[in-house]
PDB file of N, CA and C in Angstrom:
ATOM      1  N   UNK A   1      31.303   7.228  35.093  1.00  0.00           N
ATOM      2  CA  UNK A   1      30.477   6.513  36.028  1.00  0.00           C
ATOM      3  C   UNK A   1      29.518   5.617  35.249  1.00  0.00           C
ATOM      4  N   UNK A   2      29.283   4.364  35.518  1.00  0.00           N
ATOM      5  CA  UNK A   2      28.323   3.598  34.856  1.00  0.00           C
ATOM      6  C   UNK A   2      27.037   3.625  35.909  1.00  0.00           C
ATOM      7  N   UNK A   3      25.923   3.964  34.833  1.00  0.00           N
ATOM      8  CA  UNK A   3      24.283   3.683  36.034  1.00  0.00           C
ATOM      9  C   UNK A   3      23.504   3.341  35.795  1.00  0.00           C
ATOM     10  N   UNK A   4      23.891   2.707  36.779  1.00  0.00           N
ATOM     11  CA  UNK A   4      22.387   1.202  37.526  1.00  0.00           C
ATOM     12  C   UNK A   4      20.793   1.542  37.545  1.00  0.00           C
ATOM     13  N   UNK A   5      20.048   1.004  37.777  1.00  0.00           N
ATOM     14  CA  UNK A   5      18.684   2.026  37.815  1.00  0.00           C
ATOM     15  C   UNK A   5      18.654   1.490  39.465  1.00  0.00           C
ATOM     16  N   UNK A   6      18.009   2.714  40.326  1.00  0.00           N
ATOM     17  CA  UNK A   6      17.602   2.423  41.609  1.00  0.00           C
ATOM     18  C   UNK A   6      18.672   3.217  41.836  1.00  0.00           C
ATOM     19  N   UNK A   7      19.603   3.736  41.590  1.00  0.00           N
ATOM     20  CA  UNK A   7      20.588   4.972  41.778  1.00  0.00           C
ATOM     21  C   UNK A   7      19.980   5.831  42.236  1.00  0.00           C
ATOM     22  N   UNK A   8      20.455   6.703  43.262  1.00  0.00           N
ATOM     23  CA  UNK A   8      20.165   8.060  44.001  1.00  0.00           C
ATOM     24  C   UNK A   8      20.904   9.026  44.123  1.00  0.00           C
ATOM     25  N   UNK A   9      20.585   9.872  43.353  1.00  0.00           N
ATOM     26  CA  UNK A   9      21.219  11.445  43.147  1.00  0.00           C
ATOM     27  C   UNK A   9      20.368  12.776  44.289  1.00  0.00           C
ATOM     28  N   UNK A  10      21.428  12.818  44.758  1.00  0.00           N
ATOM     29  CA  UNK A  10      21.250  14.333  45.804  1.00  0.00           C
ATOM     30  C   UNK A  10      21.044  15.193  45.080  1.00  0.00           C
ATOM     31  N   UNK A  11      20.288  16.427  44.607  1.00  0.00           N
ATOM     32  CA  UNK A  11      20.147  17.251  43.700  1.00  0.00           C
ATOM     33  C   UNK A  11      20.342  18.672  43.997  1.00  0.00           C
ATOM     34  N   UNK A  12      21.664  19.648  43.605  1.00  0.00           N
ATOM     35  CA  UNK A  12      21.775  20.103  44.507  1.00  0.00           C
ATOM     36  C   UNK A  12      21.620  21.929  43.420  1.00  0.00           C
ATOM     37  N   UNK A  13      21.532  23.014  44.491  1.00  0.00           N
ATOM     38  CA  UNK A  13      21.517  24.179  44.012  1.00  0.00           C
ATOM     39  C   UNK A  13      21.969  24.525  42.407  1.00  0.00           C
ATOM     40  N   UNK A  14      21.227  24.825  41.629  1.00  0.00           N
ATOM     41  CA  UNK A  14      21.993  25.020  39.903  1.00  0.00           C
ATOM     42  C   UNK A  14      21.289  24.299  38.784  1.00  0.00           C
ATOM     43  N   UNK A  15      20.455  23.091  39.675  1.00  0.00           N
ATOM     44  CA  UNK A  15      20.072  21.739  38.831  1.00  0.00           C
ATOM     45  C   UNK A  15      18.440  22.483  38.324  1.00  0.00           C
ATOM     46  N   UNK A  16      18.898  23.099  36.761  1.00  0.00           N
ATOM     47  CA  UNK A  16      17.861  23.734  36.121  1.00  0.00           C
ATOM     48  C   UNK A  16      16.643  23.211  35.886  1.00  0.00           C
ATOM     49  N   UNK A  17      16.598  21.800  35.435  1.00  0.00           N
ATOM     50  CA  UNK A  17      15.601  20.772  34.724  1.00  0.00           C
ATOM     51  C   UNK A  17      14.462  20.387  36.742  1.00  0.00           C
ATOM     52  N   UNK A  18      15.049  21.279  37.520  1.00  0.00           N
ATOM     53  CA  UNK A  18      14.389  20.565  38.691  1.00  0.00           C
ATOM     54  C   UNK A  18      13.160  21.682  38.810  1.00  0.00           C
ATOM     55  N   UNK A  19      12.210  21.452  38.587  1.00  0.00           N
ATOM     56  CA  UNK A  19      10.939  22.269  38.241  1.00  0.00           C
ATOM     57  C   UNK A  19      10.279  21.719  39.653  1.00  0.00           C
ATOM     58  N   UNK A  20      10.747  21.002  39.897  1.00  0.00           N
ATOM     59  CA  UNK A  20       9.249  20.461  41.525  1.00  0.00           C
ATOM     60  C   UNK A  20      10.228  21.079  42.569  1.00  0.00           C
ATOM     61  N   UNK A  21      11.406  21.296  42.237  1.00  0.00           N
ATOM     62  CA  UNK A  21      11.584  21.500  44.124  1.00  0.00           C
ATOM     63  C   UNK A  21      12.315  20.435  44.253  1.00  0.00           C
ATOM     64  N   UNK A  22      12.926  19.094  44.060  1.00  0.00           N
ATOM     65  CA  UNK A  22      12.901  18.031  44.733  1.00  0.00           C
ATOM     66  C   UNK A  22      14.537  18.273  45.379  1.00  0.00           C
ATOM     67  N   UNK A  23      14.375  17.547  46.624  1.00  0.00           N
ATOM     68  CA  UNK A  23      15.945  17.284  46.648  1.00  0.00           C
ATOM     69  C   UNK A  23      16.549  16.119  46.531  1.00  0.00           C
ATOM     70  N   UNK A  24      15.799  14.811  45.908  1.00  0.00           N
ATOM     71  CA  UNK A  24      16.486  13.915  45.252  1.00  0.00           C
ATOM     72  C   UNK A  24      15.723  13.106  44.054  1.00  0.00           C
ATOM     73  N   UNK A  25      16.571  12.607  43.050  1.00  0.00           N
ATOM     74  CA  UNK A  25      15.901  12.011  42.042  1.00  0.00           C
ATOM     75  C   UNK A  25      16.697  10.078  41.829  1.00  0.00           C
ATOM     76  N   UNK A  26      16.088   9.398  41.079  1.00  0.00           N
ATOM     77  CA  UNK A  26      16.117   8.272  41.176  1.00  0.00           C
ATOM     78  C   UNK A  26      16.095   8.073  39.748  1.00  0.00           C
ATOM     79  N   UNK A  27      16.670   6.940  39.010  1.00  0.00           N
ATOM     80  CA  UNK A  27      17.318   6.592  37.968  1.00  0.00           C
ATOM     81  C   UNK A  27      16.434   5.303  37.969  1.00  0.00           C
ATOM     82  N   UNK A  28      15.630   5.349  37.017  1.00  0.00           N
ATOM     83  CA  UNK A  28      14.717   4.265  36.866  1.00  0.00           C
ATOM     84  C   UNK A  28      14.985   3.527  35.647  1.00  0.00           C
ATOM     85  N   UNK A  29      15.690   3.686  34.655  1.00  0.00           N
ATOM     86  CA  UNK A  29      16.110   3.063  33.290  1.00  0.00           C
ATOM     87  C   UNK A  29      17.292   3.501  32.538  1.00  0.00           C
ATOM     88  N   UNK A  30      18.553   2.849  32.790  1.00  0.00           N
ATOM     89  CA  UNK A  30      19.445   3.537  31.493  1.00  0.00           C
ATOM     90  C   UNK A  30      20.004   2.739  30.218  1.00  0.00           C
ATOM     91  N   UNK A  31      19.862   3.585  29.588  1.00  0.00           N
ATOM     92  CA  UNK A  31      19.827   3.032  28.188  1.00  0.00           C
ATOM     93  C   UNK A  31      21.402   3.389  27.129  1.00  0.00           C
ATOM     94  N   UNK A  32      22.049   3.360  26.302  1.00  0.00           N
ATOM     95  CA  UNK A  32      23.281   3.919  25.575  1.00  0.00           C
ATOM     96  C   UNK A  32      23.042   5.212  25.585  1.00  0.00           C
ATOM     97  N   UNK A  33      21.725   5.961  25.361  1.00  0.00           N
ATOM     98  CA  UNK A  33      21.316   7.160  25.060  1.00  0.00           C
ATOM     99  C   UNK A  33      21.111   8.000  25.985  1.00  0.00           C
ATOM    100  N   UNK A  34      20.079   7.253  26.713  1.00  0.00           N
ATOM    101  CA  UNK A  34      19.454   8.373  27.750  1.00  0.00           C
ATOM    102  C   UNK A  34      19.224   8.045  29.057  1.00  0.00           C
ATOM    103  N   UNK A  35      18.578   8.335  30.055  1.00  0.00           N
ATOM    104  CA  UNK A  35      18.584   7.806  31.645  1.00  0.00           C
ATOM    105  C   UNK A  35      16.864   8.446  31.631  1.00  0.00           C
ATOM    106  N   UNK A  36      16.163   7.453  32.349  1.00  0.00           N
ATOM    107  CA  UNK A  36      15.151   8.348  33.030  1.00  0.00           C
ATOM    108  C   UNK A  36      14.426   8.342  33.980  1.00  0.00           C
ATOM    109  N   UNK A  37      14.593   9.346  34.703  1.00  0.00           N
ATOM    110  CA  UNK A  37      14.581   9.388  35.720  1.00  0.00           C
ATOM    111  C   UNK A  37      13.666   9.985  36.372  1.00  0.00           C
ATOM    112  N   UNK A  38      13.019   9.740  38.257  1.00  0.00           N
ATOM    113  CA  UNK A  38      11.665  10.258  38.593  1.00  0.00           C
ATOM    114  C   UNK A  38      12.481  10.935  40.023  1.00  0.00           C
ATOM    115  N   UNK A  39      11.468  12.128  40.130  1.00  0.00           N
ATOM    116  CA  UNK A  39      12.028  12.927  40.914  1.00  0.00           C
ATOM    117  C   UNK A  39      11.718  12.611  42.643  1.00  0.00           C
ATOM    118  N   UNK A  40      11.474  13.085  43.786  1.00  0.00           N
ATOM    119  CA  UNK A  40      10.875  12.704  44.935  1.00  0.00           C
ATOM    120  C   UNK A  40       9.693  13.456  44.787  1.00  0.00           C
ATOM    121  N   UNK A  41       9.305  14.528  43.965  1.00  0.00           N
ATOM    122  CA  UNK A  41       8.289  15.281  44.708  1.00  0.00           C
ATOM    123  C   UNK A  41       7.292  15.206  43.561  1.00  0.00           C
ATOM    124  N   UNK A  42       7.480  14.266  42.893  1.00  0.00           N
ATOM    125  CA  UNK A  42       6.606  14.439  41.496  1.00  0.00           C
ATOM    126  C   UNK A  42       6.537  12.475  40.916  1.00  0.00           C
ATOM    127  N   UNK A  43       5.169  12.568  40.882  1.00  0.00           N
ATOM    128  CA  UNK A  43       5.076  11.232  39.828  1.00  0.00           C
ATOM    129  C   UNK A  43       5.371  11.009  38.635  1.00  0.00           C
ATOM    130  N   UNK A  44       5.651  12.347  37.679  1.00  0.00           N
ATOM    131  CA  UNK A  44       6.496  12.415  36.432  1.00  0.00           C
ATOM    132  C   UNK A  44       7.901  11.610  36.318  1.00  0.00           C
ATOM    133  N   UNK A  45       7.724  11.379  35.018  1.00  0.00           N
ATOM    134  CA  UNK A  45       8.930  10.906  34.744  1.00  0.00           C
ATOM    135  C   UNK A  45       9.849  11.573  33.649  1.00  0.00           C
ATOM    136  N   UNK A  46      11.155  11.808  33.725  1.00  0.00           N
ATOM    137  CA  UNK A  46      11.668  12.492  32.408  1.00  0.00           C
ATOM    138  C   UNK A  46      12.941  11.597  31.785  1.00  0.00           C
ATOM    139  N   UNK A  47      13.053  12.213  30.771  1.00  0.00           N
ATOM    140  CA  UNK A  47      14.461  11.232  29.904  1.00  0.00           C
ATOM    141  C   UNK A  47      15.237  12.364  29.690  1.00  0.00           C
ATOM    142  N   UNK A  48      16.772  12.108  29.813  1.00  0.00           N
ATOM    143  CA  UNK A  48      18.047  13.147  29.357  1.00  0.00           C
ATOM    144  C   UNK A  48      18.897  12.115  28.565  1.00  0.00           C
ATOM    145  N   UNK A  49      19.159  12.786  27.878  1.00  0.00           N
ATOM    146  CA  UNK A  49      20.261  12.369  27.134  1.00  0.00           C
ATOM    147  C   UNK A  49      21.477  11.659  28.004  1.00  0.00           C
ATOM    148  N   UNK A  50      22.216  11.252  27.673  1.00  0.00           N
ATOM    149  CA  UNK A  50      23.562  10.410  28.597  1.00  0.00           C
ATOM    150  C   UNK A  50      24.222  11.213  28.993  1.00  0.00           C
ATOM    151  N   UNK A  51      24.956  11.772  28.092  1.00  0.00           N
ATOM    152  CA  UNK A  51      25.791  13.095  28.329  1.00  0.00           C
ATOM    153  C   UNK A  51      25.546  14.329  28.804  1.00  0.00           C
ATOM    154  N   UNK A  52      23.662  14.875  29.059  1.00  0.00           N
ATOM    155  CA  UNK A  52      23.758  15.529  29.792  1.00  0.00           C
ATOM    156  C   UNK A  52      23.631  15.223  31.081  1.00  0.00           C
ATOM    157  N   UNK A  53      23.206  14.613  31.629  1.00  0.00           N
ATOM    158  CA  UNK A  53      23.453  13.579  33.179  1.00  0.00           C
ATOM    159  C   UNK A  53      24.653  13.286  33.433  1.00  0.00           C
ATOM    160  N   UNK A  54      25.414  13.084  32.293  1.00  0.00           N
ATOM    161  CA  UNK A  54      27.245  12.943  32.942  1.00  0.00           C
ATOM    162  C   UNK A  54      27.516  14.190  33.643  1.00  0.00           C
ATOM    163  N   UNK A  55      27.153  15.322  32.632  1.00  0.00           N
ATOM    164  CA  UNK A  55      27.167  17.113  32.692  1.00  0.00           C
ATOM    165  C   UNK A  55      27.310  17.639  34.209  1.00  0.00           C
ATOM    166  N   UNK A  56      25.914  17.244  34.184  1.00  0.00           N
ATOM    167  CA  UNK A  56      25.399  17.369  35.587  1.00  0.00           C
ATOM    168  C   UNK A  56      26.194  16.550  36.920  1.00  0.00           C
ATOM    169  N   UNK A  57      26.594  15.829  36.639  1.00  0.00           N
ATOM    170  CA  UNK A  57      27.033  15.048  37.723  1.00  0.00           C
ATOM    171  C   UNK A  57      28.804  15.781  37.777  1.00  0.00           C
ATOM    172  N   UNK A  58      29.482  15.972  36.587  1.00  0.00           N
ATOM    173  CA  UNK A  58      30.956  16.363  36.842  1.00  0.00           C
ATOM    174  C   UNK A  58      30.597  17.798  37.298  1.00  0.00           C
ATOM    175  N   UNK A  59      29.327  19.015  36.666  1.00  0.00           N
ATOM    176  CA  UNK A  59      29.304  19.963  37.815  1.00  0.00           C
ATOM    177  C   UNK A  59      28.951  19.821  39.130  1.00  0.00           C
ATOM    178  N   UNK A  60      29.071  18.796  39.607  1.00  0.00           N
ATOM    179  CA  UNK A  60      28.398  18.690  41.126  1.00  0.00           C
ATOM    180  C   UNK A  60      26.762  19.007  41.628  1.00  0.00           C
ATOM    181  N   UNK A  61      26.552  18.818  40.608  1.00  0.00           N
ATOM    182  CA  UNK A  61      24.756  19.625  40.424  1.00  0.00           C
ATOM    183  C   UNK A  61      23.732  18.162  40.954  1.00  0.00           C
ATOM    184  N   UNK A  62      24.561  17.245  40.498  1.00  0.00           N
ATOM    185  CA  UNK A  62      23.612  16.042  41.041  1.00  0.00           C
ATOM    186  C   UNK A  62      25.410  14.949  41.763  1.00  0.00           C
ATOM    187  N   UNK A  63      24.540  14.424  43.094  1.00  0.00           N
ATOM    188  CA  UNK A  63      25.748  13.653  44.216  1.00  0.00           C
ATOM    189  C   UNK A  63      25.117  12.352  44.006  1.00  0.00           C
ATOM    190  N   UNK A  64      25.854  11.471  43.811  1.00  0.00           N
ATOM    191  CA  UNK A  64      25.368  10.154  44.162  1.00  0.00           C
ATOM    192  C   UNK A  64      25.331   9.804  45.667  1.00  0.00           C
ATOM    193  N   UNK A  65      24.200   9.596  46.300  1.00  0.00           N
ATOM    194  CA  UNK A  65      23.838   9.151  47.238  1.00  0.00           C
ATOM    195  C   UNK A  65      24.564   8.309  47.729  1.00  0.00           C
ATOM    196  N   UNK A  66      25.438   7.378  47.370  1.00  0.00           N
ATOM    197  CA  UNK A  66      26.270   6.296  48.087  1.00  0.00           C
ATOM    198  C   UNK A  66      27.311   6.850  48.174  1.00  0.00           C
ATOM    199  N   UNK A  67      27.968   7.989  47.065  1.00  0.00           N
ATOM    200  CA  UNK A  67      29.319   8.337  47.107  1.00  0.00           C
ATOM    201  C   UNK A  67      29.403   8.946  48.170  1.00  0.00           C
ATOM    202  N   UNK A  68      28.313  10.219  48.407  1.00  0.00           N
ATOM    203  CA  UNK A  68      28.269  10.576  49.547  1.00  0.00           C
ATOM    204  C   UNK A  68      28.284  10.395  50.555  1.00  0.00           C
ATOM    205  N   UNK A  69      28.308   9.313  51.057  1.00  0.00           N
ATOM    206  CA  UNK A  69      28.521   8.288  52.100  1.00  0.00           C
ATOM    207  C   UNK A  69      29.329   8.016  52.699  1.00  0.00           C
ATOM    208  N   UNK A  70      30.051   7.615  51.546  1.00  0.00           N
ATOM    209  CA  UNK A  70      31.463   6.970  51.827  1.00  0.00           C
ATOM    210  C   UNK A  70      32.609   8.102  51.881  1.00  0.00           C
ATOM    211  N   UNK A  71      32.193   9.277  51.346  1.00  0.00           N
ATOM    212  CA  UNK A  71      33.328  10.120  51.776  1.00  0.00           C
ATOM    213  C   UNK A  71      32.884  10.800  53.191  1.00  0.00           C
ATOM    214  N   UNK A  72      31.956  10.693  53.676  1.00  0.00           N
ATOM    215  CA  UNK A  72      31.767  11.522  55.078  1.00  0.00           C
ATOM    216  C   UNK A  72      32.436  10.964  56.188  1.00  0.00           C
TER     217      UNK A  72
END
């Protein structure tokens, strides 16, 4: 998957790094390295590595908001 910033991830049961509670996060910068991203329930911001955000996304732990969409 290639990502855009302004991307929206559903965040779902499993997603360890989710310390606020949130149930969605937003992709504010990606870089070769890392993504970083701000949650809904928090003005923090954090950075992951690339590959663990891929991680997360092939366990189903984070949904892209549009994909989800389009398959309903």
């Amino acid at each position: 998957m290639e990502y855009q910033n302004n991307m929206e991830f559903e965040i779902q049961h499993g997603f360890l790094p989710n310390m606020y509670n949130s149930d969605r996060l937003r992709v504010l910068e990606v870089s070769n390295s890392s993504v970083i991203i701000k949650m809904n329930n928090t003005e923090n911001r954090s950075v992951f590595p690339l590959d663990h955000f891929d991680y997360w996304i092939k366990r189903g732990l984070l949904v892209n908001v549009n994909e989800k969409k389009r398959t309903s």
